[in-house]
N, C-alpha and C. Protein backbone atom coordinates (compact mmCIF):
# COMPACT_ATOMS: atom_id res chain seq x y z
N UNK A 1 0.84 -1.18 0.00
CA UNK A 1 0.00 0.00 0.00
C UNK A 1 0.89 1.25 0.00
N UNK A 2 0.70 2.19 -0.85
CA UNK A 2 1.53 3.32 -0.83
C UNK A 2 1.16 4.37 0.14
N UNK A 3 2.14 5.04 0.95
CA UNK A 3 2.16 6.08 1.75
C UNK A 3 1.42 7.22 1.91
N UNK A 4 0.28 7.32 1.98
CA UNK A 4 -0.49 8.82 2.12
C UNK A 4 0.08 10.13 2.40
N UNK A 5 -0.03 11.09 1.68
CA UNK A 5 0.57 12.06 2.05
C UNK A 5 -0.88 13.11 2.48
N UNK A 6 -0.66 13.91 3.56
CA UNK A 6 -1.22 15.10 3.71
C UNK A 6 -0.90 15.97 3.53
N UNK A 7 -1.15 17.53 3.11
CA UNK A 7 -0.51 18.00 3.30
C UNK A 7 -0.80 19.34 3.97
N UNK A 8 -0.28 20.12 4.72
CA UNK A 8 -0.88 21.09 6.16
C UNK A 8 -0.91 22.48 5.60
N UNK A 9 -1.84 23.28 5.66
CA UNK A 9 -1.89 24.63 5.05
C UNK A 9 -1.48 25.62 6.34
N UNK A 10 -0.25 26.79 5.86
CA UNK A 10 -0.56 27.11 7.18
C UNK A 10 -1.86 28.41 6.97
N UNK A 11 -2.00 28.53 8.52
CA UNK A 11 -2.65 29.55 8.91
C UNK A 11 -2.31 31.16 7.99
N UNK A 12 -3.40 32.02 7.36
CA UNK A 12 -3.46 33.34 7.06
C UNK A 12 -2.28 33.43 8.23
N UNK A 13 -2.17 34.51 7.85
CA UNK A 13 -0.85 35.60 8.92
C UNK A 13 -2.15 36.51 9.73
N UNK A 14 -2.48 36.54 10.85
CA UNK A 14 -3.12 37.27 11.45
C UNK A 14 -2.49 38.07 12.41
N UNK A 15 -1.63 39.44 12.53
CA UNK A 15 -1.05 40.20 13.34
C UNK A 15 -1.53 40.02 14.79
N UNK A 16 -0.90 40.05 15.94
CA UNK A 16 -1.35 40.25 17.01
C UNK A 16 -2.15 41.70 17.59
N UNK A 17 -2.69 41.45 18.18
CA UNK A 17 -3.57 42.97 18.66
C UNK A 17 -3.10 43.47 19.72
N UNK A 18 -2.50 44.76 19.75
CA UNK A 18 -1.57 45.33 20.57
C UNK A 18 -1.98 46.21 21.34
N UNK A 19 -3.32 46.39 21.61
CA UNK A 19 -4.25 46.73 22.46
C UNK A 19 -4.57 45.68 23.20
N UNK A 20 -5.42 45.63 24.44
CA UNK A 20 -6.40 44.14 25.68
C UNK A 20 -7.70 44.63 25.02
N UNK A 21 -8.48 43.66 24.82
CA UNK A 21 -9.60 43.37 24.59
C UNK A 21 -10.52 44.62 25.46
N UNK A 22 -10.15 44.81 26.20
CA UNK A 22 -10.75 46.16 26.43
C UNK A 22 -11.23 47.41 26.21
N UNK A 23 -9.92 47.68 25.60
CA UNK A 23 -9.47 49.12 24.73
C UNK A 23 -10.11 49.61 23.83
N UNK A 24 -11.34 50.70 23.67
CA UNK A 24 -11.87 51.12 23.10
C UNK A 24 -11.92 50.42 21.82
N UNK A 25 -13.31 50.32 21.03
CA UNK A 25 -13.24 49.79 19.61
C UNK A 25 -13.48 50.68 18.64
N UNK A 26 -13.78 51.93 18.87
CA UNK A 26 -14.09 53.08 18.07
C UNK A 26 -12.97 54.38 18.81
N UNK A 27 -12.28 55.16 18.06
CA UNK A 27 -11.75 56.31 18.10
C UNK A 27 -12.90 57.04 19.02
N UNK A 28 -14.00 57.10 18.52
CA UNK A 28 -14.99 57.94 19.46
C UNK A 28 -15.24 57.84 21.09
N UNK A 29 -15.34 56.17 21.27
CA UNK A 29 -15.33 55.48 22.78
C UNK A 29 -14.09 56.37 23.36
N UNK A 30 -14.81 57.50 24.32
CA UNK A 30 -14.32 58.22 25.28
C UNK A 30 -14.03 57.10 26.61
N UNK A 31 -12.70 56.97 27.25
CA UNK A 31 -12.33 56.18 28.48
C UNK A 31 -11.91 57.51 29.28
N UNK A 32 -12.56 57.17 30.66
CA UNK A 32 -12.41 58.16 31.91
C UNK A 32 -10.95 57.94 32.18
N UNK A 33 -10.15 58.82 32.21
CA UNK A 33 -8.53 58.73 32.26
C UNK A 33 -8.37 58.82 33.76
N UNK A 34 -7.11 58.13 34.04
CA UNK A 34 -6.53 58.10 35.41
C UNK A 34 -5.25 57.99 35.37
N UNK A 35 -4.89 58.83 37.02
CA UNK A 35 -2.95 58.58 36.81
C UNK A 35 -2.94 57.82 38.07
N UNK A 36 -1.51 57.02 38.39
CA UNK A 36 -1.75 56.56 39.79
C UNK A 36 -0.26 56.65 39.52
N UNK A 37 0.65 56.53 40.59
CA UNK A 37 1.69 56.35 40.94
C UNK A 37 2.55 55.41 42.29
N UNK A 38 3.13 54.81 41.72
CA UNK A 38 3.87 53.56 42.44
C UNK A 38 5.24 53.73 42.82
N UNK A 39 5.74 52.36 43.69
CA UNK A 39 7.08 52.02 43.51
C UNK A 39 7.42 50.69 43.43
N UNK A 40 8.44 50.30 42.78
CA UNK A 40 9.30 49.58 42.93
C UNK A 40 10.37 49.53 43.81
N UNK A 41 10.11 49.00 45.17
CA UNK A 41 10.23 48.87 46.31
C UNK A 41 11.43 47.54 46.43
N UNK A 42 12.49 48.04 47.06
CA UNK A 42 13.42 46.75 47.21
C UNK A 42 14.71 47.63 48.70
N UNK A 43 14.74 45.41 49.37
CA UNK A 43 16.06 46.08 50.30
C UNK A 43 16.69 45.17 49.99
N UNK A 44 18.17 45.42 50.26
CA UNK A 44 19.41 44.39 50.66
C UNK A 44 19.24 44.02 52.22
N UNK A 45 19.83 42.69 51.88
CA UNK A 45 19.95 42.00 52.90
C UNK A 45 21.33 40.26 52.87
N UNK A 46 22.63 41.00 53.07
CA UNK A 46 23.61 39.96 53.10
C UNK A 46 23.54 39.49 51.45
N UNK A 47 23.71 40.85 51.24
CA UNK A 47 24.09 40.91 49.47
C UNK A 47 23.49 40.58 48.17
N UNK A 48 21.79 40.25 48.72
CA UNK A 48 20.54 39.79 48.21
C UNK A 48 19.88 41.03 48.16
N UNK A 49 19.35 41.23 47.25
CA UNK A 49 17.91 42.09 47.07
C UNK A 49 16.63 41.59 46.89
N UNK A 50 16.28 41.88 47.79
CA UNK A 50 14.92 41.36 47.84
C UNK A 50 13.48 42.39 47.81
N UNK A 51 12.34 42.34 47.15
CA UNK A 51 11.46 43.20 45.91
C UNK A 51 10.21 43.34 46.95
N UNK A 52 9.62 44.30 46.91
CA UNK A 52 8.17 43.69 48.13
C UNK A 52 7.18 44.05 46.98
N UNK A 53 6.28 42.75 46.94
CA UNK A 53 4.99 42.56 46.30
C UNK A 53 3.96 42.55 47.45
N UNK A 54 2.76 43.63 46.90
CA UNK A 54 1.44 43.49 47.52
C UNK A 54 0.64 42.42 46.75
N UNK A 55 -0.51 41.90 47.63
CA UNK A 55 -1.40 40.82 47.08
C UNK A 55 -2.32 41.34 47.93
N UNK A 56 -3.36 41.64 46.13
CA UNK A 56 -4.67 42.27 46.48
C UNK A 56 -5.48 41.50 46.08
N UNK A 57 -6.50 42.08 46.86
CA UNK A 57 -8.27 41.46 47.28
C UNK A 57 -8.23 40.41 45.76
N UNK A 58 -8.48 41.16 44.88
CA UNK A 58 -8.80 40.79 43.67
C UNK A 58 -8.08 39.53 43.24
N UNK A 59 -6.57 38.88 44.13
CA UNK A 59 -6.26 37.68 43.95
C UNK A 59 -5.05 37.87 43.34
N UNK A 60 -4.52 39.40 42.55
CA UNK A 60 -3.11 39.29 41.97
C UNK A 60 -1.94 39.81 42.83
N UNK A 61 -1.03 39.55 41.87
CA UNK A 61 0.17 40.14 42.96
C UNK A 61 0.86 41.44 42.24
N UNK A 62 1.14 42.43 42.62
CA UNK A 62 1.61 43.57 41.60
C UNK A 62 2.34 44.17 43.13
N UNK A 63 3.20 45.76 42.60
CA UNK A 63 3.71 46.72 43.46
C UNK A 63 2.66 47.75 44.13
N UNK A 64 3.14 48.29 45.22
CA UNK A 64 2.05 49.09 45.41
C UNK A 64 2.17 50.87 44.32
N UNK A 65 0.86 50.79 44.37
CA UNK A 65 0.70 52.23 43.87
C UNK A 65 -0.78 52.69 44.16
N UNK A 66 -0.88 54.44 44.14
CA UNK A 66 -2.15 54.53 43.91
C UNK A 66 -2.52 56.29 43.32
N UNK A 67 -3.69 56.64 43.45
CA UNK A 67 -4.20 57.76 42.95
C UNK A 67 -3.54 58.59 43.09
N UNK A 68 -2.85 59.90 42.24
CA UNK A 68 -2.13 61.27 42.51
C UNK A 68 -3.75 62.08 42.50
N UNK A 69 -3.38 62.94 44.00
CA UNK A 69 -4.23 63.78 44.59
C UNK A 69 -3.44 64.92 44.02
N UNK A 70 -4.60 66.17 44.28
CA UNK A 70 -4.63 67.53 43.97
C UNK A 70 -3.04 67.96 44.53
N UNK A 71 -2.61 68.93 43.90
CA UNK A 71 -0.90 69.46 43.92
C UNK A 71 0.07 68.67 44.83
N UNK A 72 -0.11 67.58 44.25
CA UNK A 72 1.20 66.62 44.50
C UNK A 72 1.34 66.33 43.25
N UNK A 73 2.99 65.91 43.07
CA UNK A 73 3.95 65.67 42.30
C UNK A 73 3.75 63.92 42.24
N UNK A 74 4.54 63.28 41.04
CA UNK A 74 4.77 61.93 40.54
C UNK A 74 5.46 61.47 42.53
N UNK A 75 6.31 61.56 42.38
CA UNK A 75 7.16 61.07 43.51
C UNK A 75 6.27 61.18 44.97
N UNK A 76 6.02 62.18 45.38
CA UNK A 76 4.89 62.70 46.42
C UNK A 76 3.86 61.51 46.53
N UNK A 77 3.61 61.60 45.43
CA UNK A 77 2.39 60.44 45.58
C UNK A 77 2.63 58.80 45.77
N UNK A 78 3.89 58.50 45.06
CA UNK A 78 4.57 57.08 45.12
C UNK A 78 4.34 57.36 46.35
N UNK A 79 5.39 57.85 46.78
CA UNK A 79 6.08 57.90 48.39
C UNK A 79 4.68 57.64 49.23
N UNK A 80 3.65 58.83 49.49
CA UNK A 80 2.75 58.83 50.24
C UNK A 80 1.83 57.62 50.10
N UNK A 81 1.60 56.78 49.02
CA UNK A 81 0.90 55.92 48.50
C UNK A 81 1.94 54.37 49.38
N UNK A 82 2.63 54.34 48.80
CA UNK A 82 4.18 53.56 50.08
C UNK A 82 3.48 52.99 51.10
N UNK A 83 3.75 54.47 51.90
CA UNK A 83 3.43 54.89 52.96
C UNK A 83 2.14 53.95 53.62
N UNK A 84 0.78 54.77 53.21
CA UNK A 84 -0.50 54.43 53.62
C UNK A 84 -0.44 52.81 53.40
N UNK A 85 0.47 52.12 52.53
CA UNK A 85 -0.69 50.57 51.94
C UNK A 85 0.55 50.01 52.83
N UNK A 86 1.68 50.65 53.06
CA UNK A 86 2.99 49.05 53.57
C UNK A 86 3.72 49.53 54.93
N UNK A 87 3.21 51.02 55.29
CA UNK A 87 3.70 51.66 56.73
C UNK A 87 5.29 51.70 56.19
N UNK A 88 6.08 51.81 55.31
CA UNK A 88 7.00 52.01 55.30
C UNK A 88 7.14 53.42 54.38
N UNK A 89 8.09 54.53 55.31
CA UNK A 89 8.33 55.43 54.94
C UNK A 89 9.57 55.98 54.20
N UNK A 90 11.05 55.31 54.39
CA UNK A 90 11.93 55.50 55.10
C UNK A 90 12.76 55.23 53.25
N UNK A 91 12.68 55.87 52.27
CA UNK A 91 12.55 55.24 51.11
C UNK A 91 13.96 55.87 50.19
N UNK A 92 14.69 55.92 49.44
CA UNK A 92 15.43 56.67 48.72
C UNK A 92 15.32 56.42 47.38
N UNK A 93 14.96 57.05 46.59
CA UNK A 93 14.64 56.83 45.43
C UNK A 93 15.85 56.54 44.30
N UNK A 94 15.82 55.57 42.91
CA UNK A 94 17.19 55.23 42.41
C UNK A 94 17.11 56.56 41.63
N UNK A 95 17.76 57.88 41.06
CA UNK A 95 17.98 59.09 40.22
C UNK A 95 17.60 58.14 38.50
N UNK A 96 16.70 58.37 37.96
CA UNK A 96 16.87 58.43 36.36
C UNK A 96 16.12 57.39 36.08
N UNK A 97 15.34 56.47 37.08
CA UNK A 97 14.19 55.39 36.92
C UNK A 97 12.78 56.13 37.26
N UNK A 98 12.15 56.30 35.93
CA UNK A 98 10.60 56.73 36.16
C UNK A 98 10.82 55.94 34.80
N UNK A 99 9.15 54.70 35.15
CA UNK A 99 8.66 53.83 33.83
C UNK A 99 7.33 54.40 33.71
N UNK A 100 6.44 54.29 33.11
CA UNK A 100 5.25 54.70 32.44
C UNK A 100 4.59 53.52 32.01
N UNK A 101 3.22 53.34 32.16
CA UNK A 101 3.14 52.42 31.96
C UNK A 101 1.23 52.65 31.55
N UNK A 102 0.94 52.41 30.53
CA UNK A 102 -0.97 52.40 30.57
C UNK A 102 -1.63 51.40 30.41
N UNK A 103 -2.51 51.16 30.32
CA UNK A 103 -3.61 50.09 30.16
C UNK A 103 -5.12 50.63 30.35
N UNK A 104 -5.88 49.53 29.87
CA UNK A 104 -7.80 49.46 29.89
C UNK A 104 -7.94 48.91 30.78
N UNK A 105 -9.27 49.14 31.66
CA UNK A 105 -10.11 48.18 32.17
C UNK A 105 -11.29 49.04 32.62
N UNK A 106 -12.38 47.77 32.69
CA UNK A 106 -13.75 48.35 33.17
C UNK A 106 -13.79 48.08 33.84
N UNK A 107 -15.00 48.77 34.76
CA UNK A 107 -15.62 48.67 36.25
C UNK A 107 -16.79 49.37 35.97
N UNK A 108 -17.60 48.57 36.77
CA UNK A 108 -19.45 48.75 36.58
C UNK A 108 -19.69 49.57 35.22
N UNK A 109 -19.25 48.67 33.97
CA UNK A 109 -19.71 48.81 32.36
C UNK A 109 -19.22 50.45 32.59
N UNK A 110 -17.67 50.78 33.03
CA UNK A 110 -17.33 52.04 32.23
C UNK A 110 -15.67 51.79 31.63
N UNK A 111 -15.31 52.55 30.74
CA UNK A 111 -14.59 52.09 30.42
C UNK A 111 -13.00 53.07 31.16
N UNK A 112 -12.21 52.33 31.51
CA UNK A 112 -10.93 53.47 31.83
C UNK A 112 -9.88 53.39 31.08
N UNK A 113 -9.08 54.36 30.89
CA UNK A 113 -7.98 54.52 30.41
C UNK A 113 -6.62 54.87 31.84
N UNK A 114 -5.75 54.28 32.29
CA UNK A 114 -5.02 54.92 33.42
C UNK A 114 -3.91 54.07 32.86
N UNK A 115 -2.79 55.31 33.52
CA UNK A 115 -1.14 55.40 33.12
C UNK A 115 -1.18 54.97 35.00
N UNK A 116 0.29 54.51 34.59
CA UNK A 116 0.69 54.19 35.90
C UNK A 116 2.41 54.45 35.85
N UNK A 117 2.85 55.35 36.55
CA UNK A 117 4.46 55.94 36.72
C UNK A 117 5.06 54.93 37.54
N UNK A 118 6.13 54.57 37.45
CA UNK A 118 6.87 53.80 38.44
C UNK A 118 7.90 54.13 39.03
N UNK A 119 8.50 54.13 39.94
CA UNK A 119 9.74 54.82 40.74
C UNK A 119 10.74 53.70 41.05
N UNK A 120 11.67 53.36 40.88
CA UNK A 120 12.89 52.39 41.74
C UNK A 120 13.11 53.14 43.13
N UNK A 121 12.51 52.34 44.44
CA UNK A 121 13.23 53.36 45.34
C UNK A 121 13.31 51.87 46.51
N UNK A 122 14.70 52.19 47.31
CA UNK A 122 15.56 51.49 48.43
C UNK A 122 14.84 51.74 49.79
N UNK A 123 14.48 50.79 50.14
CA UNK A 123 14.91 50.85 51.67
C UNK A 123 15.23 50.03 52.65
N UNK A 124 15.48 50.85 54.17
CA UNK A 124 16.25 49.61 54.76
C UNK A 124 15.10 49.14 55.91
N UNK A 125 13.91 49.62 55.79
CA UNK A 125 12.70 48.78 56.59
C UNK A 125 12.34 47.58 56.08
N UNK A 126 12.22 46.76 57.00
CA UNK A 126 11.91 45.32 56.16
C UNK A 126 10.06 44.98 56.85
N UNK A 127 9.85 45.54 58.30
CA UNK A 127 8.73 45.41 58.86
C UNK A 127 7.64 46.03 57.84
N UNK A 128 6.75 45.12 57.49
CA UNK A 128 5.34 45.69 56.97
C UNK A 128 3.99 45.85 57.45
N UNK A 129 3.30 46.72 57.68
CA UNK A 129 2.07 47.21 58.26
C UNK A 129 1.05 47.66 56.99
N UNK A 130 0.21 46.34 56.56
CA UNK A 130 -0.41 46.37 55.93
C UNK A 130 -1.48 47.75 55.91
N UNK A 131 -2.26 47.93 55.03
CA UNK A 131 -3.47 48.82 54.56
C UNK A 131 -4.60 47.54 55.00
N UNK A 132 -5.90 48.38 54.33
CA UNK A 132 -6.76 47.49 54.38
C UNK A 132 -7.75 46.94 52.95
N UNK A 133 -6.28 47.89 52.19
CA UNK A 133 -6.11 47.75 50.76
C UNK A 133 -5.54 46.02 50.02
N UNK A 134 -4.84 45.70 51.03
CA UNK A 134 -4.39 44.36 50.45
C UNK A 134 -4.28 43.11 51.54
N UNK A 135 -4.28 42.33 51.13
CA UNK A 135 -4.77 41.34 51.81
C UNK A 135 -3.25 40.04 52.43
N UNK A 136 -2.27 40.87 51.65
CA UNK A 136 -0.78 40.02 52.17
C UNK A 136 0.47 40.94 51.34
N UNK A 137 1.40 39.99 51.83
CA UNK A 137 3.12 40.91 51.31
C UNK A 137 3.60 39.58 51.30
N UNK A 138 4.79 39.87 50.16
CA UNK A 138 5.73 39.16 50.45
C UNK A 138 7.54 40.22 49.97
N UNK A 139 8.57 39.64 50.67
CA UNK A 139 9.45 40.05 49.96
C UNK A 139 10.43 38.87 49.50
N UNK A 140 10.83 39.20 48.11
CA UNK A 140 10.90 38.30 47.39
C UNK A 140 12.24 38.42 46.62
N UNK A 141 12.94 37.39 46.31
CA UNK A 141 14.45 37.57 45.48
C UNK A 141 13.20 37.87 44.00
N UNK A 142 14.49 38.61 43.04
CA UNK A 142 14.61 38.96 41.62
C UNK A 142 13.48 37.69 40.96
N UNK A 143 14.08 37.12 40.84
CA UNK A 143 13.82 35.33 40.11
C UNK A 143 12.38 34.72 41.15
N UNK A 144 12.41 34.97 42.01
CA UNK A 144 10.86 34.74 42.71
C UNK A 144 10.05 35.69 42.36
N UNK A 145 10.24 37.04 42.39
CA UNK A 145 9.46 38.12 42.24
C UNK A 145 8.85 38.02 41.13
N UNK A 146 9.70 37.49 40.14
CA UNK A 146 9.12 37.41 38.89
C UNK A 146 8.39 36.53 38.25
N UNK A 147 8.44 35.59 39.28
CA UNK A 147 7.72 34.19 39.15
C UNK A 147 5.89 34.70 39.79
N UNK A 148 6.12 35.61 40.99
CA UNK A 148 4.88 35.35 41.77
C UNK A 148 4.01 36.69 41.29
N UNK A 149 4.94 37.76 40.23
CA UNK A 149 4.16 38.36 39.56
C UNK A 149 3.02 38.18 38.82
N UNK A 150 1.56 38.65 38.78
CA UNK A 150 0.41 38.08 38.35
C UNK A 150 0.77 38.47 36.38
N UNK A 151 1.02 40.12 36.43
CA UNK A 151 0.72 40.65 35.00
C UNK A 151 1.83 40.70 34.55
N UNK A 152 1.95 40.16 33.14
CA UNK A 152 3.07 40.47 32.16
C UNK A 152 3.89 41.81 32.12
N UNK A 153 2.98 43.18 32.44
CA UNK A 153 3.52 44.33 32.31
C UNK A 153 4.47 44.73 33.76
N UNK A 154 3.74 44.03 34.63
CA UNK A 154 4.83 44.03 36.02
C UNK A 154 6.12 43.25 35.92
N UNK A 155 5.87 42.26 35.18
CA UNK A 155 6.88 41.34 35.50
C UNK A 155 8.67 41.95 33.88
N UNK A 156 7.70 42.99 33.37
CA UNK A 156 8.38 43.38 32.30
C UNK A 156 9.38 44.50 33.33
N UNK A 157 8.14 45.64 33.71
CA UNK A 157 8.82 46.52 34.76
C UNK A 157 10.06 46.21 35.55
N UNK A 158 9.54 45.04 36.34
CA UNK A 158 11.04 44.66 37.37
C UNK A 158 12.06 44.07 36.47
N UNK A 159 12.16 43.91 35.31
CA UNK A 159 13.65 43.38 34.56
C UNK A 159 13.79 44.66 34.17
N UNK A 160 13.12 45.56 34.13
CA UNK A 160 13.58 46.82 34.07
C UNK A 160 14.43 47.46 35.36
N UNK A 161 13.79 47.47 35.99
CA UNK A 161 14.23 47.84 37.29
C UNK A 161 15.74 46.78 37.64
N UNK A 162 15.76 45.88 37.69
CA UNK A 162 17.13 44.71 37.77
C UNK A 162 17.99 45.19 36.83
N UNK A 163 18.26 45.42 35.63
CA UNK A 163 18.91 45.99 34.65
C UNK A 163 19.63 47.29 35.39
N UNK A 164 18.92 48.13 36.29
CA UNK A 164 19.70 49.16 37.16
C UNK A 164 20.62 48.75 37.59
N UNK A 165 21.13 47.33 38.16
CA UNK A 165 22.57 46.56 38.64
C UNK A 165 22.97 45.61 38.06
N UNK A 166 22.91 45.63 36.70
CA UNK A 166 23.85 45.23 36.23
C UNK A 166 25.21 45.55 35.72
């Protein structure tokens, strides 16, 4: 009996969509804009750096950040935002690390648009005093951090942030 051949077509070329399924589908779809501001939070410890991740309600793990209030600055707000969700104040920021970062999402059928700034900043508090914003901490080596990161765009951020020591 002779050998059957099949033979496999590939797939059209279909580009990836470089927007989230979220993201407005019309130029017209107005999204309520937001800024929030964060940090990228890390201490040494016996020549290790280790990253502090919040874990919120919602089940993921990301850095803390949150809303910039009326005449405060990018940094002002990291810092104070810090502050309120992890009780740690005590912070020094790395000079020439601010990331940017946007995305979609809805909440009760509206649509948002929010940027999110990021800061590299040191410190030498290791005690955490949660908010009632998140529901745990951990601090974490490089290579864990990046493992227990929930979103692709966080886990992009901190090889950003690691790249600062190399």
């Amino acid at each position: 009996m002779p050998e059957k051949k099949t033979e496999t077509k590939k797939p059209a070329f279909k580009p990836y969509k470089t927007t989230p399924a979220s993201a407005p589908k019309s130029p017209r779809t107005k999204a309520i804009q937001e800024k929030s501001c964060g940090i990228i939070l890390f201490r040494e410890e016996k020549g290790e750096r280790y990253y502090l991740l919040l874990h919120y309600p919602g089940g993921h793990w990301d850095f803390g950040k949150g809303h910039v209030e009326a005449n405060e600055d990018e940094e002002q707000t990291a810092r104070r935002e810090m502050t309120e969700e992890t009780g740690i104040s005590k912070i020094a920021f790395t000079k020439g690390f601010r990331n940017a970062m946007d995305y979609y999402y809805r909440r009760e059928r509206k649509l948002y648009h929010k940027e999110v700034v990021y800061f590299l900043g040191k410190t030498t508090e290791s005690k955490v005093k949660l908010s009632h914003e998140h529901q745990g901490y951990a601090w974490l080596t490089y290579q864990d951090a990046l493992k227990q990161l929930t979103f692709l765009n966080a886990q992009l951020l901190l090889k950003k942030a690691e790249k600062v020591f190399a």
